[in-house]
N, C-alpha and C. Protein backbone atom coordinates (compact mmCIF):
# COMPACT_ATOMS: atom_id res chain seq x y z
N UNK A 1 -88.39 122.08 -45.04
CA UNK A 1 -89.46 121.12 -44.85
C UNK A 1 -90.55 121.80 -44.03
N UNK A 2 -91.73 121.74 -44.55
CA UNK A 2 -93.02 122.43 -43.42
C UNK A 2 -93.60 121.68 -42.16
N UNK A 3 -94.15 121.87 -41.78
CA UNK A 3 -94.45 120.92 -40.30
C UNK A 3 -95.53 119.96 -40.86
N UNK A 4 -95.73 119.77 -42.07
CA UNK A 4 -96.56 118.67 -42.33
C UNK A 4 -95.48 117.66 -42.52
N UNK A 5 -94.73 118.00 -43.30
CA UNK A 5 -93.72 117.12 -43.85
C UNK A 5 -92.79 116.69 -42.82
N UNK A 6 -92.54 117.47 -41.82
CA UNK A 6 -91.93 116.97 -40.96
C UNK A 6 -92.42 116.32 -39.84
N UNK A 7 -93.65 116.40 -39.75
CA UNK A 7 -94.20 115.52 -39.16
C UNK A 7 -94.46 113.91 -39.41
N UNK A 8 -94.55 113.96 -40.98
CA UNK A 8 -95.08 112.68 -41.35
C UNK A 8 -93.56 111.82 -41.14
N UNK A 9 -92.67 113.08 -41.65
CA UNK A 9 -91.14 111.82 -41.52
C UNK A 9 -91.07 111.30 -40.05
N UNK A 10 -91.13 112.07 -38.99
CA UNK A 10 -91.02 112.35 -37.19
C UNK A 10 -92.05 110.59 -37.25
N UNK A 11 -93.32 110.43 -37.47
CA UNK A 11 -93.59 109.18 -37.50
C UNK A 11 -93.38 108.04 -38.26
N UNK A 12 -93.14 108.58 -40.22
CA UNK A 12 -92.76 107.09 -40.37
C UNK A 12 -90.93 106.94 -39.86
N UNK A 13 -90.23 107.53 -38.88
CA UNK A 13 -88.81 107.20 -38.59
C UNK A 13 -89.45 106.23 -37.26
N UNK A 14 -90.52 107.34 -36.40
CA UNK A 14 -90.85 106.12 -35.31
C UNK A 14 -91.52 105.07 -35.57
N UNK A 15 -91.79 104.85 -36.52
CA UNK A 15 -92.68 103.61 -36.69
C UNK A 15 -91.73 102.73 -37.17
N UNK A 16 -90.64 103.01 -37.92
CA UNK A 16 -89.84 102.07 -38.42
C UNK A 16 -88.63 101.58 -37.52
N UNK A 17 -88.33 102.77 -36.45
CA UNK A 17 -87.29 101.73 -34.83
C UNK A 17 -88.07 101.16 -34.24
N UNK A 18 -89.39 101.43 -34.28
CA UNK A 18 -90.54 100.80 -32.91
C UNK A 18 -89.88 100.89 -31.46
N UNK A 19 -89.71 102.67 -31.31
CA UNK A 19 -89.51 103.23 -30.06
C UNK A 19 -89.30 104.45 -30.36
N UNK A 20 -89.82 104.76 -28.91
CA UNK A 20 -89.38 106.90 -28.73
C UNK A 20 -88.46 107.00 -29.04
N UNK A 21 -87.92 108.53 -29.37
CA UNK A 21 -87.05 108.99 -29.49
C UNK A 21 -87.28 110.07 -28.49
N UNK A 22 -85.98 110.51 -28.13
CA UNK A 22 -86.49 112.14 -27.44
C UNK A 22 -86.25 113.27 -28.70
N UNK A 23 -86.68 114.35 -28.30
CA UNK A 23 -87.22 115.32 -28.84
C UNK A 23 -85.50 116.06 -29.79
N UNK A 24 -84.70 115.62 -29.09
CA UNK A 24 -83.14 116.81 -29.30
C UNK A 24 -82.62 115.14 -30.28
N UNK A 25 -82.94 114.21 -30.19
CA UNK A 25 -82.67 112.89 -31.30
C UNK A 25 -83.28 113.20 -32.51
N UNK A 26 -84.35 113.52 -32.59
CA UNK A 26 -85.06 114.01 -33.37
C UNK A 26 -84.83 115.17 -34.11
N UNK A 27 -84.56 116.33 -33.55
CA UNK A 27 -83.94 117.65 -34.21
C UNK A 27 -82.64 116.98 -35.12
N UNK A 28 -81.57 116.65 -34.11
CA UNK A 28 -80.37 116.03 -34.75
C UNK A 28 -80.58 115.67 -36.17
N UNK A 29 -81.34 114.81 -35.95
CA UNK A 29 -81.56 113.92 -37.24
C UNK A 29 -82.16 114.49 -38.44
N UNK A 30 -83.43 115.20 -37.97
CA UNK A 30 -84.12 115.83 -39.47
C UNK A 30 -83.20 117.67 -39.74
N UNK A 31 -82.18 117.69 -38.76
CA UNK A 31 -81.37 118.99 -39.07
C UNK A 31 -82.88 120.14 -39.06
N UNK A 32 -83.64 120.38 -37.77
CA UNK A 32 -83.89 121.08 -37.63
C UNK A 32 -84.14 122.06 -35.65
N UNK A 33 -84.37 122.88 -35.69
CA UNK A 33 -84.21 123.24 -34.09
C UNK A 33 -85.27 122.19 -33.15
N UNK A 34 -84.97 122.03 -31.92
CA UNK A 34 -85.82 121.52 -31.08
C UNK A 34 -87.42 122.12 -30.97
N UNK A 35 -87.50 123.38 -31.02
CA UNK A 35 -89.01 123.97 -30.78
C UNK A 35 -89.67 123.59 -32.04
N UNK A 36 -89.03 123.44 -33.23
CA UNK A 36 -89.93 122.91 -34.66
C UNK A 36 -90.49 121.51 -34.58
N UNK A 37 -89.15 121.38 -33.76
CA UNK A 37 -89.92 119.23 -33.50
C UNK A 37 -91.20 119.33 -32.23
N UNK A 38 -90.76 120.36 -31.77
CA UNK A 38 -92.00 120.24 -30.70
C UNK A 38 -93.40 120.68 -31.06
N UNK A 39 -93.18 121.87 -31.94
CA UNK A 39 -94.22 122.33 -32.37
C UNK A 39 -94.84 121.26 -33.55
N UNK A 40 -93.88 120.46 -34.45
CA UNK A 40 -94.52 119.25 -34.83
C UNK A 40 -95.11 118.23 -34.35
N UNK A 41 -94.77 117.49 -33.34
CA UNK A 41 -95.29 116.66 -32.79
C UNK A 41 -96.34 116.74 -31.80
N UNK A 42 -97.15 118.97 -31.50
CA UNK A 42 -97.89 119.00 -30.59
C UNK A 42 -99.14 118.78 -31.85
N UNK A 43 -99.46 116.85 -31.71
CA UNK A 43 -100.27 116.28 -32.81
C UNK A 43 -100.86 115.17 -32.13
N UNK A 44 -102.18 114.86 -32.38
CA UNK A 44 -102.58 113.91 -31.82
C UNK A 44 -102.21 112.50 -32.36
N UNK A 45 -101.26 112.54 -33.25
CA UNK A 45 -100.80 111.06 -33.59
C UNK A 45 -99.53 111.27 -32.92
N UNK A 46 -98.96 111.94 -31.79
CA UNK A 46 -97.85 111.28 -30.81
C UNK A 46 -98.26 112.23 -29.50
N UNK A 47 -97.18 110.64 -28.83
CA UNK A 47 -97.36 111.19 -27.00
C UNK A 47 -95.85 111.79 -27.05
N UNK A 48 -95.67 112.84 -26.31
CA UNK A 48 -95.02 113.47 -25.45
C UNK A 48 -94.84 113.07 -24.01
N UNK A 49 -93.92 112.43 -23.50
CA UNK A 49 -93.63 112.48 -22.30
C UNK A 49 -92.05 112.60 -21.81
N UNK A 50 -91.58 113.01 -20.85
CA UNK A 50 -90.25 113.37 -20.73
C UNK A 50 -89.18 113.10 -21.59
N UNK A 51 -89.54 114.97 -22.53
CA UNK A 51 -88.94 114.81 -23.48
C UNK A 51 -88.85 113.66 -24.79
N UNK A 52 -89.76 112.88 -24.49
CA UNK A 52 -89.20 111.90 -25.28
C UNK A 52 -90.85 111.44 -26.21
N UNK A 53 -90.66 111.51 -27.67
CA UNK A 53 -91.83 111.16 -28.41
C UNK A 53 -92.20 109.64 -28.76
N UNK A 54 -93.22 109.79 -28.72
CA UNK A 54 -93.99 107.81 -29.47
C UNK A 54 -95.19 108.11 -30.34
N UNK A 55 -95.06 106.89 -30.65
CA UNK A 55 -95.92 107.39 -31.59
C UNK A 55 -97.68 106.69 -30.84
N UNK A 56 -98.67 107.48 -30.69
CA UNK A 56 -99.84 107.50 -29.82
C UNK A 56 -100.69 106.65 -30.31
N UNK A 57 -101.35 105.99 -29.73
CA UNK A 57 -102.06 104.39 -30.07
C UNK A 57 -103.65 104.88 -29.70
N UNK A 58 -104.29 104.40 -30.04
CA UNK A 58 -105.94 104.58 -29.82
C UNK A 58 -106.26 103.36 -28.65
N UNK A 59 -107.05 103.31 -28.02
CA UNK A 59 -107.59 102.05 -26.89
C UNK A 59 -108.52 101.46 -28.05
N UNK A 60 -108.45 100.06 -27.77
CA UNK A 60 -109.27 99.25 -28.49
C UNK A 60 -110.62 100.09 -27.74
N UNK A 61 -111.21 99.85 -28.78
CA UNK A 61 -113.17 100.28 -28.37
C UNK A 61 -113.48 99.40 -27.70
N UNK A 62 -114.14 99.36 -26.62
CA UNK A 62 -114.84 98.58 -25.98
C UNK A 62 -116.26 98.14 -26.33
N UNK A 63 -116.88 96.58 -26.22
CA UNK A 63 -117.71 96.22 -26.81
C UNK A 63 -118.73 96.82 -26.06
N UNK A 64 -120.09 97.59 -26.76
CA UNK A 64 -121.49 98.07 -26.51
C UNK A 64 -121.98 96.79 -25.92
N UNK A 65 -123.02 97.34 -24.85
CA UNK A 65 -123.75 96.23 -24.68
C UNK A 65 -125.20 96.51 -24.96
């Protein structure tokens, strides 16, 4: 699988528990090493924080005045 592809699965799996996973849950699962999931997910559609991935939300825009 290439890091596109494994990326897109890495979010639609988080989008479908509606919660992080950490990073070594993640390897487990798509049967690949930890640094591939990391190097996948260093993406601006997820947060990284201790060890553990989500999937990254935009701030509502705030109204112009």
């Amino acid at each position: 699988m290439d890091s596109d592809d494994l990326r897109d699965s890495i979010w639609d799996h988080l989008f479908r528990s509606k919660m992080s996973k950490s990073i070594d849950e993640i390897a487990a699962l798509k049967g690949c090493d930890v640094e591939t999931v990391r190097a996948a997910v260093n993406h601006e559609w997820f947060t990284v924080s201790d060890n553990r991935i989500s999937i990254a939300y935009a701030a509502p825009a705030l109204p112009q005045s």
